[in-house]
N, C-alpha and C. Protein backbone atom coordinates (compact mmCIF):
# COMPACT_ATOMS: atom_id res chain seq x y z
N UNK A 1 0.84 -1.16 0.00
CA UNK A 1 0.00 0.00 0.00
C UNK A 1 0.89 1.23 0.00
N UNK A 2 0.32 2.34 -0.63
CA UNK A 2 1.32 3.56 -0.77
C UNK A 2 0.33 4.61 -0.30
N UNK A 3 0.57 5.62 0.71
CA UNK A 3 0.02 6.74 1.26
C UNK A 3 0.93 7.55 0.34
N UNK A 4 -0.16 8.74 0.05
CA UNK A 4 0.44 9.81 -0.73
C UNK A 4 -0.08 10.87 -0.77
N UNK A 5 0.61 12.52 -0.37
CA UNK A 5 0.28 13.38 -0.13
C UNK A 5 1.14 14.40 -0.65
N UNK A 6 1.46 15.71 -0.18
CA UNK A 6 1.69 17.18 -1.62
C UNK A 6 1.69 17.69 0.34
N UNK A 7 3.26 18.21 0.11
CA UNK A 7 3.12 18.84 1.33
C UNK A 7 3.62 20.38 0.36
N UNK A 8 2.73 21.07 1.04
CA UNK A 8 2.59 22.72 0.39
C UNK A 8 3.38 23.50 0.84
N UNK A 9 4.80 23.03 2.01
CA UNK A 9 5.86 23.90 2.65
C UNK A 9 6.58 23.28 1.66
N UNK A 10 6.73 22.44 1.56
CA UNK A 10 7.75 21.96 0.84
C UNK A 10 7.84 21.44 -0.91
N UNK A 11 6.98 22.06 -1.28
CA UNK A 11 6.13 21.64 -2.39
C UNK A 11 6.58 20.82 -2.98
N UNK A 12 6.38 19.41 -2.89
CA UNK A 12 6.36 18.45 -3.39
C UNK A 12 5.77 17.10 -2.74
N UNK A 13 5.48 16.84 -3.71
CA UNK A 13 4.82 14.99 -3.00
C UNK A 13 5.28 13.84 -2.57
N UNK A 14 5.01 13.79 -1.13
CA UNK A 14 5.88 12.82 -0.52
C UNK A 14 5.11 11.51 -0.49
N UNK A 15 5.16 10.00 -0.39
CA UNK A 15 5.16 8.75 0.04
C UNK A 15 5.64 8.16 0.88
N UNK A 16 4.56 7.19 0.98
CA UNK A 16 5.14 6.10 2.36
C UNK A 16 4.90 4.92 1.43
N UNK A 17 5.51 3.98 1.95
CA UNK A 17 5.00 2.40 1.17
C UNK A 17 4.96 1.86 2.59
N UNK A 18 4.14 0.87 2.77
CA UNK A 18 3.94 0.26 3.88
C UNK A 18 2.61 -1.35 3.95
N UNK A 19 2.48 -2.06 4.71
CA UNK A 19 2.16 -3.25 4.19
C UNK A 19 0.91 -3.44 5.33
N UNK A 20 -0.07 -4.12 4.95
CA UNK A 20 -1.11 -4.49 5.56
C UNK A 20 -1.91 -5.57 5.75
N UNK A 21 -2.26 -6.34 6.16
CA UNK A 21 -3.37 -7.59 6.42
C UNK A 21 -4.51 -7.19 7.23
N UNK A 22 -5.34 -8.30 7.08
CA UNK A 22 -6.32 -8.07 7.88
C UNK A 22 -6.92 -9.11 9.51
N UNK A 23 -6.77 -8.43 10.07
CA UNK A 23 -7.40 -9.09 11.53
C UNK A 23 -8.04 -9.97 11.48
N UNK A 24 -9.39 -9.66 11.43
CA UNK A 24 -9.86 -10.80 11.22
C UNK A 24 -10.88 -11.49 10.22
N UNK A 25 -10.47 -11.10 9.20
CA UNK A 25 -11.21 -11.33 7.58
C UNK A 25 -11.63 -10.34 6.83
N UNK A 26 -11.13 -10.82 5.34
CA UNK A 26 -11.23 -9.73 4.38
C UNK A 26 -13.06 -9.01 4.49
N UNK A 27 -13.60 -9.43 4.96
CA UNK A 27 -15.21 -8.99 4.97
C UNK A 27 -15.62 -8.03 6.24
N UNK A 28 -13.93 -7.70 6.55
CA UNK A 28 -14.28 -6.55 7.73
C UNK A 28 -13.08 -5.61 7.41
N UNK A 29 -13.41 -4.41 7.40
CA UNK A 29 -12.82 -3.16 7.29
C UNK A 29 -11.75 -3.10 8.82
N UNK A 30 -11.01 -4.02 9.03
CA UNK A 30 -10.18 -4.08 10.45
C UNK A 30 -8.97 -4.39 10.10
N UNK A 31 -7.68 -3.60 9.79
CA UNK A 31 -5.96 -3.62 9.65
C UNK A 31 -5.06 -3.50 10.20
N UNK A 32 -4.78 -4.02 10.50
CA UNK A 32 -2.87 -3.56 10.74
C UNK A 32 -2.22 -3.24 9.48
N UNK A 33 -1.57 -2.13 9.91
CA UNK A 33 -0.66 -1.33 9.19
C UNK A 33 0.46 -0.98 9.50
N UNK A 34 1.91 -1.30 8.69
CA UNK A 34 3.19 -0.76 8.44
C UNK A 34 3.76 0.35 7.63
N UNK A 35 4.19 1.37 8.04
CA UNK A 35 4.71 1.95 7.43
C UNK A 35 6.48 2.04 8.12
N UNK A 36 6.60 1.60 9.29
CA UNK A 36 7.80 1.66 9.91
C UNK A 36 8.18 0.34 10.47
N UNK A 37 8.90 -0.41 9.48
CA UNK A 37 8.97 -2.06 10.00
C UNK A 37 8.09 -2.67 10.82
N UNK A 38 8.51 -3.09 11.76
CA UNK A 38 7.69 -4.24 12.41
C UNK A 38 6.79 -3.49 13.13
N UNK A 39 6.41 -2.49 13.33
CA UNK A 39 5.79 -1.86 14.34
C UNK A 39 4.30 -1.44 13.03
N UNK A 40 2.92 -2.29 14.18
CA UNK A 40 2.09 -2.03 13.11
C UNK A 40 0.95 -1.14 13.46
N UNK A 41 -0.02 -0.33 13.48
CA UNK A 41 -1.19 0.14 14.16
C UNK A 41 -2.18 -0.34 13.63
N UNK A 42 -3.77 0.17 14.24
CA UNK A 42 -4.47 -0.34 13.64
C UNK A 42 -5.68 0.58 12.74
N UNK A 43 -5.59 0.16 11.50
CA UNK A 43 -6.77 1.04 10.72
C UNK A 43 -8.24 0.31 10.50
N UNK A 44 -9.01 0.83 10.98
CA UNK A 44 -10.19 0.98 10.86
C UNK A 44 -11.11 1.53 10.09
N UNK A 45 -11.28 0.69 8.74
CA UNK A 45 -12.56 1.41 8.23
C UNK A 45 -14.00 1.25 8.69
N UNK A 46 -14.78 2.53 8.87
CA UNK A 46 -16.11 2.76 9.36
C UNK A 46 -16.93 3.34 8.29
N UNK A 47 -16.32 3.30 7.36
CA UNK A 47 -17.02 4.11 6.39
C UNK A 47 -16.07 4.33 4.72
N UNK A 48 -17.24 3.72 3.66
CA UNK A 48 -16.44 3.40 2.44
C UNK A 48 -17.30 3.88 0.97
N UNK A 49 -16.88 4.31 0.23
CA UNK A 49 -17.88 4.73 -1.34
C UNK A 49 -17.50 3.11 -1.77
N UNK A 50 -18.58 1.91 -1.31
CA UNK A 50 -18.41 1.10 -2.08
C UNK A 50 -18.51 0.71 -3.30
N UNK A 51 -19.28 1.95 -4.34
CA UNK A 51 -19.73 1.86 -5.47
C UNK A 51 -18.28 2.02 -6.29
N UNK A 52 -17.72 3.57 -6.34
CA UNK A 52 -16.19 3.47 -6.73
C UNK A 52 -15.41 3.85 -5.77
N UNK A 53 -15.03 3.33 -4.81
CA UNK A 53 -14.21 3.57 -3.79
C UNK A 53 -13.30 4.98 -4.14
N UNK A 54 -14.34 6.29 -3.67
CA UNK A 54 -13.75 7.89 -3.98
C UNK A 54 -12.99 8.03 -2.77
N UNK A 55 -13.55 7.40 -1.32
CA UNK A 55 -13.31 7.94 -0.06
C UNK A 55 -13.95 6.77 0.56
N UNK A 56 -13.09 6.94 2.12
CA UNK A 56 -13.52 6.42 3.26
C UNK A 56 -12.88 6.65 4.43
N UNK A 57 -13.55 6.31 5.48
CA UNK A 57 -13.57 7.03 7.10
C UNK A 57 -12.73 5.77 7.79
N UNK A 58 -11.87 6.53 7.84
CA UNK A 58 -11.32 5.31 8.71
C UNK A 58 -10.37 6.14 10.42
N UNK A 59 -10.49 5.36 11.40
CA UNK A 59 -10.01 5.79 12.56
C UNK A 59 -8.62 4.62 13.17
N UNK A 60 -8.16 4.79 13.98
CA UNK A 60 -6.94 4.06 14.76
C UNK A 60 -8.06 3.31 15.62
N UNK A 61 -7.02 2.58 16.58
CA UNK A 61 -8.17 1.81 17.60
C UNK A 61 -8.40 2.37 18.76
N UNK A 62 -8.41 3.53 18.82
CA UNK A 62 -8.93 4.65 19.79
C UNK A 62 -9.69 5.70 19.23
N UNK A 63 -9.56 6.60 20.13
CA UNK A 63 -10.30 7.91 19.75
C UNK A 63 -9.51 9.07 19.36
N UNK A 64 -8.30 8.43 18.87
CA UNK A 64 -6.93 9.49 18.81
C UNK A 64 -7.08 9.69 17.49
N UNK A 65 -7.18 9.05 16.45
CA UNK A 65 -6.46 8.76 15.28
C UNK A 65 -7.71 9.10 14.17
N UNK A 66 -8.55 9.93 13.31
CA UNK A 66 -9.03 9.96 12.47
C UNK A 66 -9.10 10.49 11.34
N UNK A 67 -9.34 9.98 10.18
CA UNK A 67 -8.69 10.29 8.71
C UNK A 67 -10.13 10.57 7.96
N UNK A 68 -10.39 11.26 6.78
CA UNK A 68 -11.20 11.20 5.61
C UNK A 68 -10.34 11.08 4.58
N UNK A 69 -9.99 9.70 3.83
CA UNK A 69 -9.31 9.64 2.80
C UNK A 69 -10.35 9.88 1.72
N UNK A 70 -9.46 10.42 0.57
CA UNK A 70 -10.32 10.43 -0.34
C UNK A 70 -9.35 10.64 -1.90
N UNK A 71 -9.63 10.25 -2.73
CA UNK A 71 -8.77 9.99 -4.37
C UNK A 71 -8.77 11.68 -4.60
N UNK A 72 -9.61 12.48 -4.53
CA UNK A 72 -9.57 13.66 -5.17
C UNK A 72 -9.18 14.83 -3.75
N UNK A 73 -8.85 16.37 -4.79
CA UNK A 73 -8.59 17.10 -3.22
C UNK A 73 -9.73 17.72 -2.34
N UNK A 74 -11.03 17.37 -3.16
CA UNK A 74 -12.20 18.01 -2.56
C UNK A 74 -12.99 16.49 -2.32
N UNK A 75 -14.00 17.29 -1.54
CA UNK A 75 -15.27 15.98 -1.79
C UNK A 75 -16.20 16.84 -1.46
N UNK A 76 -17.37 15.88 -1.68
CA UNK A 76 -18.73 16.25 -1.94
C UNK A 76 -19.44 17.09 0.14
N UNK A 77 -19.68 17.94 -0.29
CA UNK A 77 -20.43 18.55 1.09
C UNK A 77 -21.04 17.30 1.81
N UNK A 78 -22.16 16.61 1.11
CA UNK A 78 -22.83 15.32 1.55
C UNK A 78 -21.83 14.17 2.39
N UNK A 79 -20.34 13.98 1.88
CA UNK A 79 -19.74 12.88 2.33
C UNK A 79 -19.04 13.40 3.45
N UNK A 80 -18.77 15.09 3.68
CA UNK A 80 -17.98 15.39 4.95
C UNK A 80 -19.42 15.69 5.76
N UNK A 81 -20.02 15.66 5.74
CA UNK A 81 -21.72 15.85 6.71
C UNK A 81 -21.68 14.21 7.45
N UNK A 82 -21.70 13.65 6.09
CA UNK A 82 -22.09 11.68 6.45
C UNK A 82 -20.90 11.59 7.30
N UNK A 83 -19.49 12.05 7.33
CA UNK A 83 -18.32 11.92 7.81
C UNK A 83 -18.44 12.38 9.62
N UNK A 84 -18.80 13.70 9.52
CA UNK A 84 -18.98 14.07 10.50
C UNK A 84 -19.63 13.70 11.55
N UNK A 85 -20.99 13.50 10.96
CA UNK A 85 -22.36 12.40 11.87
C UNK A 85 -21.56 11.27 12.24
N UNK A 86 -21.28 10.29 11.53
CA UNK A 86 -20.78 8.82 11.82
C UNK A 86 -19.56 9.24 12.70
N UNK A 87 -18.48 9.70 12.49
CA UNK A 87 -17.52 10.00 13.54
C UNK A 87 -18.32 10.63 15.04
N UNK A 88 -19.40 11.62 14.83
CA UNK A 88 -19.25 11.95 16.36
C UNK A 88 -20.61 10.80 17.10
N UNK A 89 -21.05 10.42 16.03
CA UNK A 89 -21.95 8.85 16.81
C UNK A 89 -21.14 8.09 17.52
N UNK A 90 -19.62 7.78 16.73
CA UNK A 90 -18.61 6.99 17.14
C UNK A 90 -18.17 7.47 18.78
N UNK A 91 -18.37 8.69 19.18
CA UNK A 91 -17.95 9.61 19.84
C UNK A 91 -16.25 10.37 19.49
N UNK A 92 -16.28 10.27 18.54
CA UNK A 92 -15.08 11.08 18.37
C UNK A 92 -15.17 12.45 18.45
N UNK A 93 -14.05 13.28 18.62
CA UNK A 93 -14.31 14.91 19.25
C UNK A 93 -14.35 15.93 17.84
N UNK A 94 -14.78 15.50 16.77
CA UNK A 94 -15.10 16.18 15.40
C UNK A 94 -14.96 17.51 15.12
N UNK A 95 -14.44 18.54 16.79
CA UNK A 95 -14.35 20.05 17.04
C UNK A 95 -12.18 19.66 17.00
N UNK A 96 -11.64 18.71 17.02
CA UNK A 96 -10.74 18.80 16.73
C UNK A 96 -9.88 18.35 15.48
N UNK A 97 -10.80 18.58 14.67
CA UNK A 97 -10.24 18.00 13.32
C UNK A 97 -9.53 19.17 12.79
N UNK A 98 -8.85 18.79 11.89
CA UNK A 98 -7.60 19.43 10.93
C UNK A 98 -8.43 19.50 9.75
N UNK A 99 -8.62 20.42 9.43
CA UNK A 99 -9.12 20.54 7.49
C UNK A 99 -7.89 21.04 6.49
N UNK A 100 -7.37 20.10 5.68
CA UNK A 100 -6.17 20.36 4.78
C UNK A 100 -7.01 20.87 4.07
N UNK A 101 -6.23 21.96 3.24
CA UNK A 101 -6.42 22.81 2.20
C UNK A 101 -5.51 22.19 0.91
N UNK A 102 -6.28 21.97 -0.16
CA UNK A 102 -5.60 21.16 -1.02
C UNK A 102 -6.48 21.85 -2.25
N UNK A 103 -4.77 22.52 -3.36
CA UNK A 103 -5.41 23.27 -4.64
C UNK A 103 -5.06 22.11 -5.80
């Protein structure tokens, strides 16, 4: 798997490569993830565009860790609303999120 992002101090696009399986079956959104050798965390998807996979919600195995991935630099008003609801149902603290700005 390759994470990939455009850092805007430094303008250019950086990568990670890093490796993943699943816990406990491909029919659950539940990972371990490497990006730094043996040391793995865990990703959690809670939320997926199963039609063409544009985006999905995924968190760590706490309440620390939450992401809106998504293929493009915008998304739809509707999917950060659906994002928002489902994260603070989850109880996550949704008043401390980071909004990247991406041109």
């Amino acid at each position: 798997m390759v994470n990939r992002g455009y850092s805007s101090v430094e303008e250019r696009w950086q990568e990670a490569e890093g490796t993943a399986y699943f816990v406990r079956g491909e029919d659950e959104g539940y990972l371990k993830v490497s990006f730094f050798g043996p040391f793995y965390g865990a990703y959690v998807v809670f939320g997926l565009d199963r039609e063409r996979y544009r985006y999905a919600f995924v968190s760590g195995n706490s309440r620390d860790y939450l992401w809106l991935l998504a293929r493009t630099p915008a998304v739809e008003h509707e999917v950060l609303e659906r994002f928002l609801a489902r994260a603070a149902e989850l109880g996550f603290d949704t008043g401390k999120l980071i909004y990247v700005v991406q041109d």
